[in-house]
C-alpha atoms as a PDB file:
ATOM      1  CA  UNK A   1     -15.221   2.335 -28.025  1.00  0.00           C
ATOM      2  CA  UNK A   2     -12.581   0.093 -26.018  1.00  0.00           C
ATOM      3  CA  UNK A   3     -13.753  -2.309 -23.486  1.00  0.00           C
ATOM      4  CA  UNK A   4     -13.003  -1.535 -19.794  1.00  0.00           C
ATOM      5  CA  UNK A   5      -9.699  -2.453 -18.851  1.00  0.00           C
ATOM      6  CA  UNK A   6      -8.673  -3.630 -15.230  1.00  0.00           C
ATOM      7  CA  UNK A   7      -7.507  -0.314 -14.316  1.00  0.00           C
ATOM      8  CA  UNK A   8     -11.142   1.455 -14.914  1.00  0.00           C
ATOM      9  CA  UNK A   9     -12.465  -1.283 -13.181  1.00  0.00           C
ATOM     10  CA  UNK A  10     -10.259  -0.652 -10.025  1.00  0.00           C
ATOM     11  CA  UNK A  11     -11.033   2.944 -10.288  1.00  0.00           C
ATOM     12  CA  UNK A  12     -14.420   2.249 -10.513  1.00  0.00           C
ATOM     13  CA  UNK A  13     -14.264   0.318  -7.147  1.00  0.00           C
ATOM     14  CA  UNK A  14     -12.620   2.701  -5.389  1.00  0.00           C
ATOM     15  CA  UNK A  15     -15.010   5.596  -6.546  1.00  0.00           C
ATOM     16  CA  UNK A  16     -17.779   3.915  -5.503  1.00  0.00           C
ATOM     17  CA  UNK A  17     -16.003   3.007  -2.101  1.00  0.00           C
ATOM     18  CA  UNK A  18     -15.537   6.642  -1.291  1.00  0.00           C
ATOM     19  CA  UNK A  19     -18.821   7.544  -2.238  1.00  0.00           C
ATOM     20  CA  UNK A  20     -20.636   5.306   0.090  1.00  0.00           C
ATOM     21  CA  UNK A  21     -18.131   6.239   2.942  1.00  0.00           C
ATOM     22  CA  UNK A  22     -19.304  10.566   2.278  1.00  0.00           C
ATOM     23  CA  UNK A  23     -23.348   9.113   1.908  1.00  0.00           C
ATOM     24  CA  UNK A  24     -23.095   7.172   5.118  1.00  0.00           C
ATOM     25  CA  UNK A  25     -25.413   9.388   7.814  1.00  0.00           C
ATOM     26  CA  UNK A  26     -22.880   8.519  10.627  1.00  0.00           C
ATOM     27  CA  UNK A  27     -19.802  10.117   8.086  1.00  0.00           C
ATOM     28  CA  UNK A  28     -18.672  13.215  10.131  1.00  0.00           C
ATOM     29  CA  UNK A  29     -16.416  15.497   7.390  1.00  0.00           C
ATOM     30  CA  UNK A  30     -13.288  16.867   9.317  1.00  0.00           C
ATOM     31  CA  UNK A  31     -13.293  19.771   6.619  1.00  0.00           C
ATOM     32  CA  UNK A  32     -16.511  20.950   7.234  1.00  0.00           C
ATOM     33  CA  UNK A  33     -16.302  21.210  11.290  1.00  0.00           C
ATOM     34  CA  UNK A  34     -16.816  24.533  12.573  1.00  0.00           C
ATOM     35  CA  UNK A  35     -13.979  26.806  13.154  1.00  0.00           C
ATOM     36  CA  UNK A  36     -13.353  27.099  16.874  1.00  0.00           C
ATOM     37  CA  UNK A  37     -14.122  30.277  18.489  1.00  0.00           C
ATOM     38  CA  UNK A  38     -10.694  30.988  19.567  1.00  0.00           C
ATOM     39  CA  UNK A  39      -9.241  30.772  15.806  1.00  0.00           C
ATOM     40  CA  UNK A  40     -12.531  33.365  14.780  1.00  0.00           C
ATOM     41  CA  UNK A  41     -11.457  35.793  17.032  1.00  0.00           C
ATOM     42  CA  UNK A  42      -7.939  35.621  16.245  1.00  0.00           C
ATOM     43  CA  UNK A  43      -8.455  35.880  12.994  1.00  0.00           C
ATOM     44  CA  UNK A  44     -11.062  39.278  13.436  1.00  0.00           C
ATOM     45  CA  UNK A  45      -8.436  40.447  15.782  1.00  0.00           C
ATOM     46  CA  UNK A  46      -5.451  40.096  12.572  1.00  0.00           C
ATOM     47  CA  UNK A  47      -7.983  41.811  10.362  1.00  0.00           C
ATOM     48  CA  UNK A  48      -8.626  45.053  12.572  1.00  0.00           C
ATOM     49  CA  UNK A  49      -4.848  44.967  13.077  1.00  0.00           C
ATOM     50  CA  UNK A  50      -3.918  44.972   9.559  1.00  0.00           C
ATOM     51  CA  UNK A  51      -6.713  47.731   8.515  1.00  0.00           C
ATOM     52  CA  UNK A  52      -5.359  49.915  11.370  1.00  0.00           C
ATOM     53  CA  UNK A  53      -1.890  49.548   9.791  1.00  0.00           C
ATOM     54  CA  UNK A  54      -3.088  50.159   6.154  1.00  0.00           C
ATOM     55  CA  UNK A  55      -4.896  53.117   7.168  1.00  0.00           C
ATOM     56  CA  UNK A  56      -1.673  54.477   9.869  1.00  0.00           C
ATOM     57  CA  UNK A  57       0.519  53.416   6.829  1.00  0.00           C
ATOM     58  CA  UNK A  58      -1.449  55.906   4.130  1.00  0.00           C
ATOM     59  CA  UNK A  59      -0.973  59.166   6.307  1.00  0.00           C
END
């Protein structure tokens, strides 16, 4: 097996960089924030529009 080269090391560093910034308590994820109600709403509002079309669109 070949020893670790200076590239795996740097990897290495930066893995474990990014892990402790997603285990810190205070880390708030951007991706994971609710959806606002305004973008639920438009997006139940698209949905009913497109089924009425769909249906309107099979007669």
């Amino acid at each position: 097996m070949a020893a670790p080269t200076v590239h795996d090391q740097q990897v290495r560093e930066e893995l474990e960089r990014r892990l402790a910034l997603i285990e810190d308590p205070a880390y708030e994820d951007p991706a994971r924030a609710d959806l606002p109600a305004r973008d639920i709403w438009l997006v139940l509002a698209l949905v009913v529009v497109i089924c009425i079309v769909a249906y309107a669109w099979g007669y």
